[in-house]
Protein backbone atom coordinates (compact mmCIF):
# COMPACT_ATOMS: atom_id res chain seq x y z
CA UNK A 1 -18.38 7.24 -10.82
CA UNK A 2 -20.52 10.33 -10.90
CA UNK A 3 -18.47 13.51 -10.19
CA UNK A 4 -21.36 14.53 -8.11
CA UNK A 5 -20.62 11.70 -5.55
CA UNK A 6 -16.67 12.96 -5.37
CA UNK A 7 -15.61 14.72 -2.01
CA UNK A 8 -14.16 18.22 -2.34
CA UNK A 9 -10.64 18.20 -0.62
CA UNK A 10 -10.03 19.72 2.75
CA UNK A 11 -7.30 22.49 2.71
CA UNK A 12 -3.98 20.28 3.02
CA UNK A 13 -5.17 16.82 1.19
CA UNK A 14 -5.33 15.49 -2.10
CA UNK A 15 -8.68 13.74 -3.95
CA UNK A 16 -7.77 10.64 -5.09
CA UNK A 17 -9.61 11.57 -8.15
CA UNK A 18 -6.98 13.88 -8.82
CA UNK A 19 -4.27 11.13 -9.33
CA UNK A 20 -3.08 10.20 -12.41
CA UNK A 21 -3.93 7.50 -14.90
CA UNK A 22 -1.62 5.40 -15.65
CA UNK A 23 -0.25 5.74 -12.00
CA UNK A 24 2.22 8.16 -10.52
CA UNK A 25 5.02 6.32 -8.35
CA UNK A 26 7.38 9.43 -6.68
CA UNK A 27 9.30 9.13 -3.06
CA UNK A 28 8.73 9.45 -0.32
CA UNK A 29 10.48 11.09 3.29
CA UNK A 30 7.39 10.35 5.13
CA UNK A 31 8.50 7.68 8.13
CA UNK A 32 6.37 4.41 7.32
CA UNK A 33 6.08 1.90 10.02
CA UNK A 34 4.26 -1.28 10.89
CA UNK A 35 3.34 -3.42 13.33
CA UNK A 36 2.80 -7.56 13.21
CA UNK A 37 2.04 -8.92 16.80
CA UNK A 38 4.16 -6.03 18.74
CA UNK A 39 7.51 -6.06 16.42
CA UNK A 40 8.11 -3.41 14.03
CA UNK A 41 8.47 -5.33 10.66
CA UNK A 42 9.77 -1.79 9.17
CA UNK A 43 10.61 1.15 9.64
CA UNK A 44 11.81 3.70 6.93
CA UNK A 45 11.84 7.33 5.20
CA UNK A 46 12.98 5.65 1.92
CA UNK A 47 9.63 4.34 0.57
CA UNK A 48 7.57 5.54 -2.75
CA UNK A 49 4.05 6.16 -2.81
CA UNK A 50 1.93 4.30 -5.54
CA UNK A 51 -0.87 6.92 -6.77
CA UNK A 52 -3.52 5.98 -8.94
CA UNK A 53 -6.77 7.32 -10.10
CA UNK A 54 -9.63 6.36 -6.90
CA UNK A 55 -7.06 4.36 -4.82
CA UNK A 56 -4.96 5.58 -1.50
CA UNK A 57 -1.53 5.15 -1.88
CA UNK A 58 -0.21 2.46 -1.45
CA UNK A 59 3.22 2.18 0.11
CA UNK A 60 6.39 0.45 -0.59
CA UNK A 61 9.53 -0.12 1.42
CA UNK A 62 12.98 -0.95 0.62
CA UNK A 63 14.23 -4.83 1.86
CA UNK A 64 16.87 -3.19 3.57
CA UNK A 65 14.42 -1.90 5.93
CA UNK A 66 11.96 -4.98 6.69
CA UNK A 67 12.58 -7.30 9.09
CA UNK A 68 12.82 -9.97 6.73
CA UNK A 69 13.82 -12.50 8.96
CA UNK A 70 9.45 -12.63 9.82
CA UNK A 71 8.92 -13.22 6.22
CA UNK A 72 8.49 -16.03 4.10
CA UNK A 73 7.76 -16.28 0.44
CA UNK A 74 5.05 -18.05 -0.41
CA UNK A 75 3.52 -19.80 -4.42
CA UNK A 76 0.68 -16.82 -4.50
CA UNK A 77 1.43 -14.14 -7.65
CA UNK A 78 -0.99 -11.44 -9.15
CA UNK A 79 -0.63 -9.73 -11.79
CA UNK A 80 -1.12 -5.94 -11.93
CA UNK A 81 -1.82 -3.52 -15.23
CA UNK A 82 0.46 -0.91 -14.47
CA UNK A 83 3.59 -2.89 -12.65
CA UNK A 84 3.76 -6.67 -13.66
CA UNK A 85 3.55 -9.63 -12.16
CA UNK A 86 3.33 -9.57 -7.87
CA UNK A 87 4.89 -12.30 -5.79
CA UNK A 88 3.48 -12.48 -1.75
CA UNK A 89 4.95 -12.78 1.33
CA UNK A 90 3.33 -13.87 4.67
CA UNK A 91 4.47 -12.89 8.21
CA UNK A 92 4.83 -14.91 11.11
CA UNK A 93 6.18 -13.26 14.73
CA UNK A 94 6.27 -15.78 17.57
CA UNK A 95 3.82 -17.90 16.33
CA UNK A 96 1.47 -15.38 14.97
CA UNK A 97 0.84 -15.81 11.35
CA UNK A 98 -0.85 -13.82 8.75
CA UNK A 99 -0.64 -15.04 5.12
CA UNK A 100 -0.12 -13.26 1.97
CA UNK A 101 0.49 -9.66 3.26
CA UNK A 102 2.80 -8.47 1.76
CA UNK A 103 3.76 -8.19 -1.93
CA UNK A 104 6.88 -7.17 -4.14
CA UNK A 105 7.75 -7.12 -7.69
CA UNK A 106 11.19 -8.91 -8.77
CA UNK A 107 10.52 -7.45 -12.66
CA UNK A 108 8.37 -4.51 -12.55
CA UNK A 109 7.72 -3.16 -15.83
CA UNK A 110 10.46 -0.31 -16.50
CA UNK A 111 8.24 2.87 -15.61
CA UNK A 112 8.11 1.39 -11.96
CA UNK A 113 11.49 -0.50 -11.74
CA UNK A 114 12.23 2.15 -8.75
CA UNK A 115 10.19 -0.44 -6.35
CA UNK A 116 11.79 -3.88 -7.61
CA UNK A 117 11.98 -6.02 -4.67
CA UNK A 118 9.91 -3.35 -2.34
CA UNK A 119 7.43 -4.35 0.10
CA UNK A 120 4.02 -3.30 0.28
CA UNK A 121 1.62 -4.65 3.21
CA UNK A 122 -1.94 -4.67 3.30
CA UNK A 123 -2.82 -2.34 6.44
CA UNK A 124 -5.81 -4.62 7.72
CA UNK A 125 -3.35 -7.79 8.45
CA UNK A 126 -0.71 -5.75 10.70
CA UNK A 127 -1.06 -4.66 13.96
CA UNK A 128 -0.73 -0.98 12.97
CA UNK A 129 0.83 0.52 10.15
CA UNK A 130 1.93 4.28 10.27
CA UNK A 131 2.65 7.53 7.79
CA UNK A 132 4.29 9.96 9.76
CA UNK A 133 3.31 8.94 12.82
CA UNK A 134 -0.21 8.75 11.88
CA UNK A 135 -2.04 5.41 12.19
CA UNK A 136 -3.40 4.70 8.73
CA UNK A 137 -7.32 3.32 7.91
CA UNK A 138 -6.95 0.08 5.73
CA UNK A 139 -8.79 0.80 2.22
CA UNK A 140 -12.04 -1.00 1.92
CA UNK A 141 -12.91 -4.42 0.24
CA UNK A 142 -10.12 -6.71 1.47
CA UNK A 143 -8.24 -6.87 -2.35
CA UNK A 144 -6.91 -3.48 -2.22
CA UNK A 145 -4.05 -2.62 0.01
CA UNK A 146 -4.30 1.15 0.20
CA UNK A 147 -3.51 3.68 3.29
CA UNK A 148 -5.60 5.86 4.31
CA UNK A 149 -4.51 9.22 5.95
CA UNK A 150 -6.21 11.97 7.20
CA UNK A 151 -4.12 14.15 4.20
CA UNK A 152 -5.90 12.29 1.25
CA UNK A 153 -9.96 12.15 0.46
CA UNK A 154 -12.06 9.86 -1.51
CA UNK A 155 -14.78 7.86 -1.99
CA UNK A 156 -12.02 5.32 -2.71
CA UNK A 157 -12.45 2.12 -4.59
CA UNK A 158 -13.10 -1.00 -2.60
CA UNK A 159 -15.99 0.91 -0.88
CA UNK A 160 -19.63 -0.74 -1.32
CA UNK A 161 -20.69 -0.62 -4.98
CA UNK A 162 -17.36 0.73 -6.02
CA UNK A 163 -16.28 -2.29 -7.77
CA UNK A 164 -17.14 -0.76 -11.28
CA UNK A 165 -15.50 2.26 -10.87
């Protein structure tokens, strides 16, 4: 991407273009919640953040905190450069379903095992999903399953003709 195209932060956020390659993975205290048909699926201040190079973070959230009971695994895996292979999850809250939105990794590679078994949902299946109270923007170009905050600025991959980035 031209740097001439990149958005100058606003006092208070970060540029996406300013995070790291390979990705940064660090905690977070932030409260992350979301929404599936009017339940709270979870609801913690013991996720990580996921940083890499043109991407919102992406979030991930300790079992203990998921309503798990609306989950079921399903056969669908991915496999991503930085953290290994990704199993999915899909949600289903009194008889609304929504499949393959959420993923985890059971063997992260060892520079990310800090989220093994975490779940991270992508934003544009839930009813809501919140950072610190904030209602987050789904990152474009339904593959990606960034959050977008008011605290962060792009362009951000997944946009149009961001795909070569």
């Amino acid at each position: 991407m031209p740097h001439s195209h990149r958005l100058p932060p606003a006092p208070g956020q970060e540029s996406v273009w300013d995070y790291p390659r390979p990705p940064r993975l660090e905690p977070t205290s932030k409260r992350l919640q979301i929404v599936f048909n009017g339940q709270t699926i979870a609801d913690t201040n013991r996720g990580y953040r996921f940083l890499e190079t043109s991407h919102p973070p992406t979030y991930y959230i300790p079992p203990a905190d998921v309503q798990m009971q609306f989950l079921r695994r399903t056969t669908q895996n991915s496999i991503c450069e930085w953290k290994g292979q990704a199993g999915y999850y899909s949600i289903e809250v009194d008889g609304k379903t929504a499949e393959n939105v959420a993923w985890f990794y059971a063997t992260p590679n060892p520079a990310y095992a800090a989220i093994k078994d975490y779940l991270c949902f992508y934003a544009q299946h839930m009813d809501a999903c919140y950072v610190a109270g904030e209602l987050v923007v789904p990152q474009p170009g339904g593959f990606y399953g960034g959050w977008i905050t008011q605290d962060i600025c792009g362009p951000f991959k997944g946009e149009a003709d961001s795909w070569w980035w």
